[in-house]
PDB file of N, CA and C in Angstrom:
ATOM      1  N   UNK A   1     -18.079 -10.951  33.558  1.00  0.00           N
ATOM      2  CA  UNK A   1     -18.297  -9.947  32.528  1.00  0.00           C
ATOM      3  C   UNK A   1     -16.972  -9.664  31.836  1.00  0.00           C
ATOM      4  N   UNK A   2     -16.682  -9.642  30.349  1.00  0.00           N
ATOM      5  CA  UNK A   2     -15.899  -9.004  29.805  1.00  0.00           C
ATOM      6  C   UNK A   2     -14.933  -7.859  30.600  1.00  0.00           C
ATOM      7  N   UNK A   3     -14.113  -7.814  30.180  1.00  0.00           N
ATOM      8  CA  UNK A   3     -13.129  -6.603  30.794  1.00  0.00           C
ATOM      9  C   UNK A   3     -13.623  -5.326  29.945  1.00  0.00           C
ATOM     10  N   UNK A   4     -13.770  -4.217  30.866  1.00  0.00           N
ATOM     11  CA  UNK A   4     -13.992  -2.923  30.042  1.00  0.00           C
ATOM     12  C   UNK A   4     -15.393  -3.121  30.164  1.00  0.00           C
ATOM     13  N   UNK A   5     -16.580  -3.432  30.787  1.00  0.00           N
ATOM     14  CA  UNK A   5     -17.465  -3.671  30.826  1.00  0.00           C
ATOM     15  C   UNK A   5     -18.522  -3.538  32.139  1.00  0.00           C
ATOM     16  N   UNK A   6     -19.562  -2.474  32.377  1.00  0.00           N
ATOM     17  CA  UNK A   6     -19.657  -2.021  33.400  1.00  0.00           C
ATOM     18  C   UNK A   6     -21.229  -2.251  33.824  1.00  0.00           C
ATOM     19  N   UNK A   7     -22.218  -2.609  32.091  1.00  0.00           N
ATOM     20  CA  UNK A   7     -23.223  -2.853  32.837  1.00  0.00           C
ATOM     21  C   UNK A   7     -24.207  -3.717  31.930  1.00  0.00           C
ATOM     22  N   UNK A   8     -25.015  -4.481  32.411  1.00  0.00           N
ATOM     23  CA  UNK A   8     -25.596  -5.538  31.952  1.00  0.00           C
ATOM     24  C   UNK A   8     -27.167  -5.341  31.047  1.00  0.00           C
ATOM     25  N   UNK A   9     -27.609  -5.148  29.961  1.00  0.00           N
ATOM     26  CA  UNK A   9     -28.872  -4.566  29.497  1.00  0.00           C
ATOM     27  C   UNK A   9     -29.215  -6.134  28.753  1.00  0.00           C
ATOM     28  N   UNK A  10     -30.338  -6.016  29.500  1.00  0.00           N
ATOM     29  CA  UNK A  10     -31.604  -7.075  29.419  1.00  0.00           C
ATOM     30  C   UNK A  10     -31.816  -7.810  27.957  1.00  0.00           C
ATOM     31  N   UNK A  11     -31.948  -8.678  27.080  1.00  0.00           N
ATOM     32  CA  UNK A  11     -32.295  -8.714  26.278  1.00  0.00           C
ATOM     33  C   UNK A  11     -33.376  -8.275  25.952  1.00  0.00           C
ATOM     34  N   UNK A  12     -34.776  -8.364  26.289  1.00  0.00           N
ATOM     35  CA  UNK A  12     -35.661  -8.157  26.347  1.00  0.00           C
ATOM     36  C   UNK A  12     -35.670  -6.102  26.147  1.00  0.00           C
ATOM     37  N   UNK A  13     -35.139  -6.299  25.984  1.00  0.00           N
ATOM     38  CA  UNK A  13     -34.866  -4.392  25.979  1.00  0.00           C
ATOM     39  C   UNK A  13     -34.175  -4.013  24.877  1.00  0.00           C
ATOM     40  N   UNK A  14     -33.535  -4.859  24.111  1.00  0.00           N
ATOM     41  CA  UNK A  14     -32.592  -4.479  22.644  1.00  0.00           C
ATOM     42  C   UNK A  14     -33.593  -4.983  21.647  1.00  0.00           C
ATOM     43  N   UNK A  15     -33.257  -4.438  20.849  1.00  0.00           N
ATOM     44  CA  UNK A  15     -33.691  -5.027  19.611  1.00  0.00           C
ATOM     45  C   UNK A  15     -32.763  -4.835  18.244  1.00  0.00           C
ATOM     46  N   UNK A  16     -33.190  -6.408  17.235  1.00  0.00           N
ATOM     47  CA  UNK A  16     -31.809  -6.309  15.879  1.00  0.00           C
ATOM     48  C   UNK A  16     -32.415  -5.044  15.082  1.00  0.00           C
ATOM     49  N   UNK A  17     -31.843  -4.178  14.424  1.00  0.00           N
ATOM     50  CA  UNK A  17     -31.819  -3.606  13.328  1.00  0.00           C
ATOM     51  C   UNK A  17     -30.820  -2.934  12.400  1.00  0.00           C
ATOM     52  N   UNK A  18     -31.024  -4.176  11.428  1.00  0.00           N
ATOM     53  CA  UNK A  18     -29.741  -3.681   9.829  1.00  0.00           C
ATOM     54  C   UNK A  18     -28.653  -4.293  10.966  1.00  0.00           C
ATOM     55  N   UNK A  19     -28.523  -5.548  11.163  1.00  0.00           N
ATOM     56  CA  UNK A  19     -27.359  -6.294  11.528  1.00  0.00           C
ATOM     57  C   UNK A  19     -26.839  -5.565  12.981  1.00  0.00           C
ATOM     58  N   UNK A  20     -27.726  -4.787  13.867  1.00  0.00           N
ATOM     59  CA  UNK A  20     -27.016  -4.076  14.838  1.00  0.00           C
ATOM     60  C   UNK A  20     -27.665  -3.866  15.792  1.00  0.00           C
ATOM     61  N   UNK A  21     -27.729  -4.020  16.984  1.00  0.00           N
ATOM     62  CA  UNK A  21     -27.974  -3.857  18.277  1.00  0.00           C
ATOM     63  C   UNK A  21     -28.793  -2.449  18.678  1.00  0.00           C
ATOM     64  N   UNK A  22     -29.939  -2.301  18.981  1.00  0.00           N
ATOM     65  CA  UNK A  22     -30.450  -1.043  19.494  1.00  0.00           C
ATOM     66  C   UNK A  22     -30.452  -1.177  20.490  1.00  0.00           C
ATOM     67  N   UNK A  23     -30.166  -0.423  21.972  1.00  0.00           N
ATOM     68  CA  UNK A  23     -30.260  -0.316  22.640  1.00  0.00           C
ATOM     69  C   UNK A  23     -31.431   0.763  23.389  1.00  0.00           C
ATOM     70  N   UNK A  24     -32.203   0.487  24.292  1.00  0.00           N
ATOM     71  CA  UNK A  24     -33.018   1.569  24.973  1.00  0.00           C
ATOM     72  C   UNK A  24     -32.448   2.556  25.335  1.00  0.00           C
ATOM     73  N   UNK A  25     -33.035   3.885  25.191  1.00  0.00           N
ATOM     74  CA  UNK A  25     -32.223   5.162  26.158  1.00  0.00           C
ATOM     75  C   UNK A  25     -32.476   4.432  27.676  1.00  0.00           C
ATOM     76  N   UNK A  26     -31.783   5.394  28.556  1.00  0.00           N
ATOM     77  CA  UNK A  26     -31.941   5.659  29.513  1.00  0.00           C
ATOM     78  C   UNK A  26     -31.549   4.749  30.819  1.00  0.00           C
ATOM     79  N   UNK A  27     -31.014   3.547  30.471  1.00  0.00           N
ATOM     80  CA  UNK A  27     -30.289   2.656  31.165  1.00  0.00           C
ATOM     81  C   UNK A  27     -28.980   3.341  31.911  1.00  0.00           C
ATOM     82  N   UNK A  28     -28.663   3.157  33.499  1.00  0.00           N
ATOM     83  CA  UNK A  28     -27.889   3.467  34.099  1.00  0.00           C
ATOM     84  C   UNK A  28     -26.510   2.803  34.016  1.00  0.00           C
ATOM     85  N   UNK A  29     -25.672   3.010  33.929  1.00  0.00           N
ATOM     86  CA  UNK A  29     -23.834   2.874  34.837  1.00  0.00           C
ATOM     87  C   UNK A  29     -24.348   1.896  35.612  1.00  0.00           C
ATOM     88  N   UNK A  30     -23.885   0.442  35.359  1.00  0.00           N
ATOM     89  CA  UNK A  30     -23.683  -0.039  36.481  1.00  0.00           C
ATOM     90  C   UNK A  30     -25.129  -1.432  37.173  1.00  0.00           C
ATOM     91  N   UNK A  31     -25.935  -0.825  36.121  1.00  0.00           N
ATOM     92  CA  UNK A  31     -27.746  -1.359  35.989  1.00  0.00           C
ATOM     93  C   UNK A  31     -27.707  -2.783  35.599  1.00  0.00           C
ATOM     94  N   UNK A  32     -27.849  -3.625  36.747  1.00  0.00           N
ATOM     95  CA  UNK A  32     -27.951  -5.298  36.198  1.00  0.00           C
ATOM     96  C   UNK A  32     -26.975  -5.455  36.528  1.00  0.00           C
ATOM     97  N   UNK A  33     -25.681  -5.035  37.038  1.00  0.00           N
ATOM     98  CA  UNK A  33     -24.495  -6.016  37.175  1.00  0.00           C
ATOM     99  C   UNK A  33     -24.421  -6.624  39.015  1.00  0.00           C
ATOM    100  N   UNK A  34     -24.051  -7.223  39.232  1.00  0.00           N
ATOM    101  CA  UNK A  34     -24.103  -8.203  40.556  1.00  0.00           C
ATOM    102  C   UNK A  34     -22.329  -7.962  40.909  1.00  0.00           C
ATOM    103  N   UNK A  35     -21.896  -7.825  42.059  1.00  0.00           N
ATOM    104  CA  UNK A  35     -20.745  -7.879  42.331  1.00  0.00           C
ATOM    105  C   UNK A  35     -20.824  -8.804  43.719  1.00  0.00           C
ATOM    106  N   UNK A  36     -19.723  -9.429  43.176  1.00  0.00           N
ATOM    107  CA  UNK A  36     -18.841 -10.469  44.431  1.00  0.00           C
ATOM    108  C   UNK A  36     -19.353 -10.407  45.550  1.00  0.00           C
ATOM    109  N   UNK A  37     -20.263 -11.014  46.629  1.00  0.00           N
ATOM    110  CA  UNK A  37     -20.560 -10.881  48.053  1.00  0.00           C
ATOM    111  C   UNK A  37     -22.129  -9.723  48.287  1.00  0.00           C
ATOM    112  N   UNK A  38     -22.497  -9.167  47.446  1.00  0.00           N
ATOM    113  CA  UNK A  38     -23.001  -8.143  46.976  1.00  0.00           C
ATOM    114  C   UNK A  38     -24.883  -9.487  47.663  1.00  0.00           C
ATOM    115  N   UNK A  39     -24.670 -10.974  47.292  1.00  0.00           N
ATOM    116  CA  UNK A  39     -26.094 -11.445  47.844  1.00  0.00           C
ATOM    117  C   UNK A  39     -25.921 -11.946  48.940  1.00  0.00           C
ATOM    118  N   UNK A  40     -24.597 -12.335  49.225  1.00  0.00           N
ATOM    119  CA  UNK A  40     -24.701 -13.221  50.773  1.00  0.00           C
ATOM    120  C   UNK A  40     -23.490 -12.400  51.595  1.00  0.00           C
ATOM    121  N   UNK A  41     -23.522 -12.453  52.610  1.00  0.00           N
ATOM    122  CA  UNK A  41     -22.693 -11.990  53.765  1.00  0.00           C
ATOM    123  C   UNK A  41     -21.239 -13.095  53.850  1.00  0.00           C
ATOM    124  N   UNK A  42     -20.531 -12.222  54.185  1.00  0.00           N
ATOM    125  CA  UNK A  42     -19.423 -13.117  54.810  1.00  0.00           C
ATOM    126  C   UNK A  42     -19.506 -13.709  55.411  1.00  0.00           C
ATOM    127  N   UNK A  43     -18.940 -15.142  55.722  1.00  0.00           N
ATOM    128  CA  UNK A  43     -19.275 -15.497  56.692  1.00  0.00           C
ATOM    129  C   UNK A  43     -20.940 -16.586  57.173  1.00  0.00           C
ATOM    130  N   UNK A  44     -21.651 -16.167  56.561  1.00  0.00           N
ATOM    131  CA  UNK A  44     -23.143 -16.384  56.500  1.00  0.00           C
ATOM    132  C   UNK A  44     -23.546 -17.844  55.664  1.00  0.00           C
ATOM    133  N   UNK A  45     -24.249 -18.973  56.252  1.00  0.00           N
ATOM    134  CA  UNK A  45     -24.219 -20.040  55.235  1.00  0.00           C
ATOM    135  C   UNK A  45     -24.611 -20.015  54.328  1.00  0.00           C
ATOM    136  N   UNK A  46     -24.785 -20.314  53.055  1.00  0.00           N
ATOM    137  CA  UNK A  46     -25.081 -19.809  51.710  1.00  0.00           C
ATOM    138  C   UNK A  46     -25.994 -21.106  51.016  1.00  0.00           C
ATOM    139  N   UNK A  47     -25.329 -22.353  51.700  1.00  0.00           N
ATOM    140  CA  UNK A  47     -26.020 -23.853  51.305  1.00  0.00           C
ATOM    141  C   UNK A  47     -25.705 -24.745  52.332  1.00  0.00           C
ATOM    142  N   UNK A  48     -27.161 -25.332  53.017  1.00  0.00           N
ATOM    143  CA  UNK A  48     -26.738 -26.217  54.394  1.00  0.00           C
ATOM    144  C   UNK A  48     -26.783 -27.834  53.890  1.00  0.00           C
ATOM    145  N   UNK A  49     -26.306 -28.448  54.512  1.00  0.00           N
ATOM    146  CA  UNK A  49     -25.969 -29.588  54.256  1.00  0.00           C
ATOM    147  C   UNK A  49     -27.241 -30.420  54.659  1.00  0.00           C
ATOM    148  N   UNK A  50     -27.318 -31.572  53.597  1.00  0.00           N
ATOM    149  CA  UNK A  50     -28.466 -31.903  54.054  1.00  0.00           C
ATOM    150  C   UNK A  50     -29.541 -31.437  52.703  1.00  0.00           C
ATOM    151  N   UNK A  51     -29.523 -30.391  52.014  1.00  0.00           N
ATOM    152  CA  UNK A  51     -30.188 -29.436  51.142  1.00  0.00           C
ATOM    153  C   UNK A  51     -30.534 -30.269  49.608  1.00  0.00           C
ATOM    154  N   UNK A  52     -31.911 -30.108  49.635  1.00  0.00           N
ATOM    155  CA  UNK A  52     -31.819 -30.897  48.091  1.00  0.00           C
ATOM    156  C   UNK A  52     -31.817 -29.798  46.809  1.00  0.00           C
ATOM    157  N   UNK A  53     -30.628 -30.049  46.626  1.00  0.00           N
ATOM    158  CA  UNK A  53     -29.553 -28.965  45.280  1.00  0.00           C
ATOM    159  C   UNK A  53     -30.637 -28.463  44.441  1.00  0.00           C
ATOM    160  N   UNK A  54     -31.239 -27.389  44.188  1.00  0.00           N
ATOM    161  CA  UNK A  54     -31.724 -26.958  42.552  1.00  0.00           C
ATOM    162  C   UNK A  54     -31.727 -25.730  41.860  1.00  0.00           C
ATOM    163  N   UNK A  55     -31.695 -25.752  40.703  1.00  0.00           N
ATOM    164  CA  UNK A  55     -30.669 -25.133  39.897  1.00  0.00           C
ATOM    165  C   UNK A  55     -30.564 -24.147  40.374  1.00  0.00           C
ATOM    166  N   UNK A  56     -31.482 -22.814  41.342  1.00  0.00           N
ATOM    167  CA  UNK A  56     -30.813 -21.574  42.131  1.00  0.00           C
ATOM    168  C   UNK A  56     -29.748 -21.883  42.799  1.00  0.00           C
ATOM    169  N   UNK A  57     -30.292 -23.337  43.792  1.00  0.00           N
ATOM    170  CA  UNK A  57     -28.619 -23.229  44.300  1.00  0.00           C
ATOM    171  C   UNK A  57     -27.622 -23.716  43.618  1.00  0.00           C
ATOM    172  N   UNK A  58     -27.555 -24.017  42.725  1.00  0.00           N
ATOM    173  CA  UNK A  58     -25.947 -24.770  42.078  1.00  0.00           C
ATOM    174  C   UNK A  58     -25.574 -22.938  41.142  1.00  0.00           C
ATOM    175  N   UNK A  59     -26.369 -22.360  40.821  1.00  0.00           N
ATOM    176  CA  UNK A  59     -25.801 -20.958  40.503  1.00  0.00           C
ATOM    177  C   UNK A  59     -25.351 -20.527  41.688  1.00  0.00           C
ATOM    178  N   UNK A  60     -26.218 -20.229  42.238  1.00  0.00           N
ATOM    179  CA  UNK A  60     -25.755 -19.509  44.090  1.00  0.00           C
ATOM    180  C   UNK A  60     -23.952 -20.184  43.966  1.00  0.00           C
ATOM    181  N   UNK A  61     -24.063 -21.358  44.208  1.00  0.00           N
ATOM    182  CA  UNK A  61     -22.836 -21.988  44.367  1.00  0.00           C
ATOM    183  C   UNK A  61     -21.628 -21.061  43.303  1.00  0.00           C
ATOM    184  N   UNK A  62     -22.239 -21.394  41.966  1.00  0.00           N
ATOM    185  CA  UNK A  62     -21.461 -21.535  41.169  1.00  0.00           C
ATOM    186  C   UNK A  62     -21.110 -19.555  41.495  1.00  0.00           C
ATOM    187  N   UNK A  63     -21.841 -18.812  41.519  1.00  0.00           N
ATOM    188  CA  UNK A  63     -21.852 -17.824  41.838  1.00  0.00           C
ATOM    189  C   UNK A  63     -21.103 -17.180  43.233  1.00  0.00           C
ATOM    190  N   UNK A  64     -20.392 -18.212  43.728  1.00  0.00           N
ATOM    191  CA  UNK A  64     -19.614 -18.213  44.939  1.00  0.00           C
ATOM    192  C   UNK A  64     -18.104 -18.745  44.305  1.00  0.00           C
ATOM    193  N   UNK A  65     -18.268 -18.896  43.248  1.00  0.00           N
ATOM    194  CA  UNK A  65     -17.098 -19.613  42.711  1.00  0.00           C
ATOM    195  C   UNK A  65     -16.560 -21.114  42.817  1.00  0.00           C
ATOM    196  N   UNK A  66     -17.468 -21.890  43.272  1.00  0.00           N
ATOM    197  CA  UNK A  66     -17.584 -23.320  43.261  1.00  0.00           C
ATOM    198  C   UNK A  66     -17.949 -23.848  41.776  1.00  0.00           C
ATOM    199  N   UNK A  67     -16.513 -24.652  41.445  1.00  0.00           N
ATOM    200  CA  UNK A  67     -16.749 -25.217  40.174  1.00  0.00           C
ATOM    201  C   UNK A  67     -17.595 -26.462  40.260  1.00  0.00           C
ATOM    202  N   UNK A  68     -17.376 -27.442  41.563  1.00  0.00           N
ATOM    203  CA  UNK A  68     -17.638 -28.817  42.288  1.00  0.00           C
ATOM    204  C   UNK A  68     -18.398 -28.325  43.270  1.00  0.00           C
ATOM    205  N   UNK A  69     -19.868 -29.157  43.884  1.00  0.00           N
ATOM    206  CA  UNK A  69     -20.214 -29.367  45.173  1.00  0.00           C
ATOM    207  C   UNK A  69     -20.759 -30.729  45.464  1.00  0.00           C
ATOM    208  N   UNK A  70     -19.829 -31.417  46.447  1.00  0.00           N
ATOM    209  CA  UNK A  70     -20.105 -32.654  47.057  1.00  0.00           C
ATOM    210  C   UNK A  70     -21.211 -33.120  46.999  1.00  0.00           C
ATOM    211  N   UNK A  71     -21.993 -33.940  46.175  1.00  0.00           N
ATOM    212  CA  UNK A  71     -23.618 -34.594  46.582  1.00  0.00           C
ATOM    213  C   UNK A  71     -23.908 -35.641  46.508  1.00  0.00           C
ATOM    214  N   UNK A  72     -24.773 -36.027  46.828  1.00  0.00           N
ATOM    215  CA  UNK A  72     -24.687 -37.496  46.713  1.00  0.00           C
ATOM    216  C   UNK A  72     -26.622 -37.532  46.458  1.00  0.00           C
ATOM    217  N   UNK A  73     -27.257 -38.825  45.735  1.00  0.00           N
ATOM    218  CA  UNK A  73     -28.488 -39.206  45.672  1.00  0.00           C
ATOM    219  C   UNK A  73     -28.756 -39.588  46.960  1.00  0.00           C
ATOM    220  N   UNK A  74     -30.306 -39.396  47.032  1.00  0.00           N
ATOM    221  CA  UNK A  74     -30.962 -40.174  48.316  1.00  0.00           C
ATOM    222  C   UNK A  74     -30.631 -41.499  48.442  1.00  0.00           C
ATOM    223  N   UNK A  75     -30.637 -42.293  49.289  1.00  0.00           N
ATOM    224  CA  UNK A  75     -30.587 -43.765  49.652  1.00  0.00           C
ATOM    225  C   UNK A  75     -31.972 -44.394  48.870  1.00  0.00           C
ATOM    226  N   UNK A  76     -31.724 -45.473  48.005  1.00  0.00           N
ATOM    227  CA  UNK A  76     -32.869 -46.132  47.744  1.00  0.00           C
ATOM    228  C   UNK A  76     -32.949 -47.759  48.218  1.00  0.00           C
ATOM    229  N   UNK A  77     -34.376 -47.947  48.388  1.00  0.00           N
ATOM    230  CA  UNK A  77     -34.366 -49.328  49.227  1.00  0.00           C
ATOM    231  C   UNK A  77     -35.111 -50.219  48.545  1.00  0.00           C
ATOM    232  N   UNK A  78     -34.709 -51.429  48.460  1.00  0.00           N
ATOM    233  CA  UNK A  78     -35.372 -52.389  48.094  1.00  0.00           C
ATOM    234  C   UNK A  78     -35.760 -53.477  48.508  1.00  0.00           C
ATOM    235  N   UNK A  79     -36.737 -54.459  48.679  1.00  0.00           N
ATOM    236  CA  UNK A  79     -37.447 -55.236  49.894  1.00  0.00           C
ATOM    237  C   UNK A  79     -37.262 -56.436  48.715  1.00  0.00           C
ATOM    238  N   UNK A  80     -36.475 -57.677  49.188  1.00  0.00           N
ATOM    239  CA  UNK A  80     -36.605 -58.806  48.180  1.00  0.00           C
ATOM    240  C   UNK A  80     -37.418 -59.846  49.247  1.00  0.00           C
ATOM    241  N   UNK A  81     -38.549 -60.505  48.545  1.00  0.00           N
ATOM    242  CA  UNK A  81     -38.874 -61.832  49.603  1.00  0.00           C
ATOM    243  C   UNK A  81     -38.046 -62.810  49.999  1.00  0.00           C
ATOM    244  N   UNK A  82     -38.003 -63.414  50.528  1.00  0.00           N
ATOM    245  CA  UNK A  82     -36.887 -64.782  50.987  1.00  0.00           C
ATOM    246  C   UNK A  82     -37.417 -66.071  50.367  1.00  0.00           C
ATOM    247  N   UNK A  83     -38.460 -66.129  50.128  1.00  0.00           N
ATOM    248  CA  UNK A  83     -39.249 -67.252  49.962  1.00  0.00           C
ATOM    249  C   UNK A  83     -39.745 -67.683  51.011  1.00  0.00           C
ATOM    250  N   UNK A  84     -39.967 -67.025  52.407  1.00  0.00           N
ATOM    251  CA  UNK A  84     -40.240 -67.601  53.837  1.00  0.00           C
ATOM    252  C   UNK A  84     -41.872 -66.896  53.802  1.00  0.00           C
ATOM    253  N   UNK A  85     -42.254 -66.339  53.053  1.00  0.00           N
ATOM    254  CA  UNK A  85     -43.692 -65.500  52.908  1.00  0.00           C
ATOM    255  C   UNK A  85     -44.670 -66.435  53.657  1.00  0.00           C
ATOM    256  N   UNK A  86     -45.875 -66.062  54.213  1.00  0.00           N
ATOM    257  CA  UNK A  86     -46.918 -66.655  54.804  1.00  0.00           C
ATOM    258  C   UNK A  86     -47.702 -67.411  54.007  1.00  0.00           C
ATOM    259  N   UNK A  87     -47.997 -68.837  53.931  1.00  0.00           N
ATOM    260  CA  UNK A  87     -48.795 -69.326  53.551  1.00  0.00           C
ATOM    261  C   UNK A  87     -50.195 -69.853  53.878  1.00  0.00           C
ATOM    262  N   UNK A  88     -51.640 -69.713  53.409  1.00  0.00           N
ATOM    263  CA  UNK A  88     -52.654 -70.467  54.413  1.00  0.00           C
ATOM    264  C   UNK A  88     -51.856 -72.004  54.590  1.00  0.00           C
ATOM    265  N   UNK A  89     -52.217 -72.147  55.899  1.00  0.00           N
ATOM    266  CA  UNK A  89     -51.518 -73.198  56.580  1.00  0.00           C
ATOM    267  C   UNK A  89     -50.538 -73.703  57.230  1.00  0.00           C
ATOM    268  N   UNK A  90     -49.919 -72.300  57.621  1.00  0.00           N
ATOM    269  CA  UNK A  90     -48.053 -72.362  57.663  1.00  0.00           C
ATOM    270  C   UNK A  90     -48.150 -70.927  58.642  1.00  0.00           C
ATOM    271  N   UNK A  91     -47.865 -71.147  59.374  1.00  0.00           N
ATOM    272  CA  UNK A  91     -47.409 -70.379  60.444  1.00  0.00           C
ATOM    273  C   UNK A  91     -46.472 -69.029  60.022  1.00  0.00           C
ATOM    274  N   UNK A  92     -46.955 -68.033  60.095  1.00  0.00           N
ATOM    275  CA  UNK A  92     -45.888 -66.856  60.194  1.00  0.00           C
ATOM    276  C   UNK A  92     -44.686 -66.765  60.700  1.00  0.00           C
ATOM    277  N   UNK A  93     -43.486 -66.582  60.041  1.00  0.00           N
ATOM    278  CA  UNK A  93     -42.415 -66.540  60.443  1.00  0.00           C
ATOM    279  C   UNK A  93     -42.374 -65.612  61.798  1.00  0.00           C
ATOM    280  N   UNK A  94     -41.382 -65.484  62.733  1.00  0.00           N
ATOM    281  CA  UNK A  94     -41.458 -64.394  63.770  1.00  0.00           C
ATOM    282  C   UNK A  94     -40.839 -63.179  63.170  1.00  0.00           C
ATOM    283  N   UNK A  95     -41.593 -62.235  63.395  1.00  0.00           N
ATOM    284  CA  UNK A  95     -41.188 -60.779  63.102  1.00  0.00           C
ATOM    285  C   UNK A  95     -39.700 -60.168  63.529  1.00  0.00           C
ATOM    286  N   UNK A  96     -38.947 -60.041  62.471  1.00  0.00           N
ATOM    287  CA  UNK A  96     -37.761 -59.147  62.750  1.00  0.00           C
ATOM    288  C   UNK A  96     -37.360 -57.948  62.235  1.00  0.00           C
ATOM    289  N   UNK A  97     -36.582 -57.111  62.591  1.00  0.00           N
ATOM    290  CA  UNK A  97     -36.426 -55.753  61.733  1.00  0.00           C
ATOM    291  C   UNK A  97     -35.378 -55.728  60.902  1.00  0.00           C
ATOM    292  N   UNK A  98     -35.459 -55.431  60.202  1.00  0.00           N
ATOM    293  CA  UNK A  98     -34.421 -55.387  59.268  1.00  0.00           C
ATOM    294  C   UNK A  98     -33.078 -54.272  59.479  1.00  0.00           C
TER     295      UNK A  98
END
């Protein structure tokens, strides 16, 4: 938030008129703003490893002050034939695992 700046009002709650900002009465000091540690505990894991990232958590993150978090894509696999495939008449190769 800006410096000098204490509380956060909704868009959905202003409206333009004659080039200028209306604001609703009755909004509190302090209403909408989030402070530092204020969602997760000290200490407390915030993102476990292993976790498939989406966009709550990369705010969460970013909201922890993480500019970077380590990730990587799933492993993808691909099965090529050998040309050793079963033919009528031709004996099955013996089964191995890959």
């Amino acid at each position: 938030m800006p410096d000098g700046t204490d509380t956060v009002m909704m868009q959905e709650d202003c409206a333009v008129e004659d080039e200028r900002v209306r604001l609703r009465p009755g909004i509190k000091k302090g209403a909408n703003r989030r402070h530092a540690g204020e969602d997760i505990a000290k200490d407390e894991t915030a993102l476990s490893v292993g976790l498939r990232l989406r966009a709550p958590d990369l705010g969460l993150a970013a909201a922890l002050g993480y500019r970077d978090v380590c990730a990587f894509r799933p492993l993808r696999v691909a099965l090529m034939s050998t040309g050793r495939d079963p033919r009528p008449g031709r004996a099955a190769p013996p089964r191995r695992n890959l």
